[in-house]
Protein backbone atom coordinates (compact mmCIF):
# COMPACT_ATOMS: atom_id res chain seq x y z
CA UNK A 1 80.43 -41.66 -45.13
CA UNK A 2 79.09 -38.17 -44.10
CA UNK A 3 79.23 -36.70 -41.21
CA UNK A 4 75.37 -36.13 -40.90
CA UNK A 5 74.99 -39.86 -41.59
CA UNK A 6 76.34 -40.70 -38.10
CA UNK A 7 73.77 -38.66 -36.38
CA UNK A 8 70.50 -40.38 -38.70
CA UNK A 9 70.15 -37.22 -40.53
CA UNK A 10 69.89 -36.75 -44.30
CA UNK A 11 69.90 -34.05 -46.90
CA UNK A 12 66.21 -33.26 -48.13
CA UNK A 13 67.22 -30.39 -50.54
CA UNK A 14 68.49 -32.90 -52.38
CA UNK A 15 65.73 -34.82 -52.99
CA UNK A 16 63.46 -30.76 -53.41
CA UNK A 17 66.03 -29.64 -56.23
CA UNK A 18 65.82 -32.51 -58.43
CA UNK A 19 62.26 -32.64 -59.73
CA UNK A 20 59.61 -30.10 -60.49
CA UNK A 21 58.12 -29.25 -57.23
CA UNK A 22 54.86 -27.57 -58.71
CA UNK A 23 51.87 -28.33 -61.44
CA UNK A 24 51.06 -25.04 -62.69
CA UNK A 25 48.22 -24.13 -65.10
CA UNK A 26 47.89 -20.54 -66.55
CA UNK A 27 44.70 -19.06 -67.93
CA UNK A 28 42.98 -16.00 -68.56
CA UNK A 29 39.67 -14.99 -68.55
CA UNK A 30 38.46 -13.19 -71.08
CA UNK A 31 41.24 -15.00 -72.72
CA UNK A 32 42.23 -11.63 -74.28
CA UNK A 33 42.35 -7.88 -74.08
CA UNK A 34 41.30 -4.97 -75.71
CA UNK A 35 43.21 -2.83 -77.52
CA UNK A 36 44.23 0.96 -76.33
CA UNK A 37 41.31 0.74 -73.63
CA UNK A 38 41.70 0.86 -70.15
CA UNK A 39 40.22 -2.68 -69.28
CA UNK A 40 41.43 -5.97 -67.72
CA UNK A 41 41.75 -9.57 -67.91
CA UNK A 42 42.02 -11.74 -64.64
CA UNK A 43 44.86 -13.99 -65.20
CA UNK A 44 43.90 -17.31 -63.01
CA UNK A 45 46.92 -19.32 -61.46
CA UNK A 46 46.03 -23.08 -60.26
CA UNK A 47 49.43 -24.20 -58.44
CA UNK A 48 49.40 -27.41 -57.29
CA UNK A 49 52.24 -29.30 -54.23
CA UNK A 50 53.76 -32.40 -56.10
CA UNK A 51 55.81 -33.13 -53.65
CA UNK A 52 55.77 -35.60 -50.14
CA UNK A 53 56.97 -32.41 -48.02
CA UNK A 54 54.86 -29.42 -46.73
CA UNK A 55 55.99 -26.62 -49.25
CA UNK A 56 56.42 -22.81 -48.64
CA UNK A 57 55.56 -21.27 -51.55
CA UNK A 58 55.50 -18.09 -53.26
CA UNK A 59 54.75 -16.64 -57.00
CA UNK A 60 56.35 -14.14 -58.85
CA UNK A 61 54.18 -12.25 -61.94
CA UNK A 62 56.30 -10.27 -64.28
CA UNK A 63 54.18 -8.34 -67.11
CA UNK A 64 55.52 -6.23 -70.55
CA UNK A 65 55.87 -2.58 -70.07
CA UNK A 66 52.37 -1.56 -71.56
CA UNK A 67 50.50 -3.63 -69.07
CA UNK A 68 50.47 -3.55 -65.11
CA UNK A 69 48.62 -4.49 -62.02
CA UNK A 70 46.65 -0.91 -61.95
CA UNK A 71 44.74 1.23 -64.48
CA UNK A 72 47.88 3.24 -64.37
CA UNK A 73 50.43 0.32 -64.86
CA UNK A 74 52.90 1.45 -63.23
CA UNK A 75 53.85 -1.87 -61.44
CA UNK A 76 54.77 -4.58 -63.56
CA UNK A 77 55.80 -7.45 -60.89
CA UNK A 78 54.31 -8.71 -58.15
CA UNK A 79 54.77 -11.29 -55.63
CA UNK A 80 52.19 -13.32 -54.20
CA UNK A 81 52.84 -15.17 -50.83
CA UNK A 82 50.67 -18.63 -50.83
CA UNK A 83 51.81 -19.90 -47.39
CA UNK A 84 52.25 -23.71 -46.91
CA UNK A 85 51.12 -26.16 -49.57
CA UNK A 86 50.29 -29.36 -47.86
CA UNK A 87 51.51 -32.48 -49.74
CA UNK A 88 48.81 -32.54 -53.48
CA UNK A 89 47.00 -29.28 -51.99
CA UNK A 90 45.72 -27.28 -54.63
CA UNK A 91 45.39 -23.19 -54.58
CA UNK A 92 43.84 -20.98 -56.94
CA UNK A 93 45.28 -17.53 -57.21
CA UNK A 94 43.56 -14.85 -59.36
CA UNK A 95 45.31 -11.88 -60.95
CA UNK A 96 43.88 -8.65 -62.45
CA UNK A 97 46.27 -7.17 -65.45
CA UNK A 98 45.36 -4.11 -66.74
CA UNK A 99 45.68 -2.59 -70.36
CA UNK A 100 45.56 1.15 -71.20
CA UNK A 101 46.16 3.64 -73.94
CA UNK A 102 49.50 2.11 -74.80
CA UNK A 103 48.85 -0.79 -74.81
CA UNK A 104 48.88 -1.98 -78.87
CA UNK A 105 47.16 -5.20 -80.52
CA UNK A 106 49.57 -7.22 -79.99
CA UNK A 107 50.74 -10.61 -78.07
CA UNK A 108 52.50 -9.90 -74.58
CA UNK A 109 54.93 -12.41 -72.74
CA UNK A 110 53.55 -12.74 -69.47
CA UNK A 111 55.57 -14.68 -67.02
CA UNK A 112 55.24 -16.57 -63.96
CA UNK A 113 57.34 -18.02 -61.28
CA UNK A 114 56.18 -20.34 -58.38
CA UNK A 115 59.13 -20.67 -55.40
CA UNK A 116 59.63 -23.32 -53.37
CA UNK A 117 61.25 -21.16 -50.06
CA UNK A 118 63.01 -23.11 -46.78
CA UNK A 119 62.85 -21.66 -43.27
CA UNK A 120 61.25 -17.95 -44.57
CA UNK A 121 60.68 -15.98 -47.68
CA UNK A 122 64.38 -14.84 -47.60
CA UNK A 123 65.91 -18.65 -49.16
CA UNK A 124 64.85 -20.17 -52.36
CA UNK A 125 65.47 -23.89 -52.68
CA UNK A 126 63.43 -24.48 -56.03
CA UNK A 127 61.55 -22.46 -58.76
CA UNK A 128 59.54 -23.48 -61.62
CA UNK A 129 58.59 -20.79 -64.53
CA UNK A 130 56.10 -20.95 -67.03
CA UNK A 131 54.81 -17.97 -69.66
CA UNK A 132 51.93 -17.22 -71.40
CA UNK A 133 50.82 -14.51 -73.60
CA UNK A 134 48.01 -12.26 -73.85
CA UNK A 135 46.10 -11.22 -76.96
CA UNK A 136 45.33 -7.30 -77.59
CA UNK A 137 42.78 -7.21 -80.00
């Protein structure tokens, strides 16, 4: 017997860590890039709460060297802070990544991370990653 069961309490990061807390679809549109242009693509993220618990959530986009967030791509991840997911809420989140000179035909790796946070953005109790790539044409 635990301590915490004396009280009436019980562990819910238990029952957060052991199943995917997210549905997570990835798309682009255009669904791909021009070659050695400066152009972009918007990368569309629909995130959706799976879980019976209010979820603070937060994404993580990490892109290859030749692409990045501005026409200059210098910045190649970026976090985007969703707020609370109520319990089956849904949220769209759209992306623009940008190709330039460098940027060769070619399929980039782009990844991206949805985290489940407790009490601020500073503790991560769950993650779930996907990748897709992007076509330079």
């Amino acid at each position: 017997m635990k301590l915490l069961d004396i009280f009436g309490k019980k562990d819910v990061g238990e029952e957060l860590t052991k199943k995917i807390p997210y549905g997570m679809k990835l798309s682009f549109h255009p669904y791909r890039l021009n070659a050695n242009k400066m152009e972009s693509v918007m990368l569309i993220i629909e995130l959706k709460n799976l879980k019976e618990e209010v979820l603070l959530t937060s994404v993580v986009v990490q892109l290859p060297k030749n692409l990045g967030f501005d026409q200059t791509a210098l910045s190649n991840a970026r976090e985007i802070r969703l707020g609370e997911l109520r319990p089956g809420e849904e949220k769209v989140v759209k992306v623009e990544v940008w190709g330039n000179p460098r940027t060769d035909a070619g399929e980039y790796p782009v990844d991206v991370t949805a985290i489940c946070h407790y009490r601020n953005y500073g503790y991560m109790l769950n993650a779930e990653k996907k990748n897709v790539v992007l076509r330079a044409v």
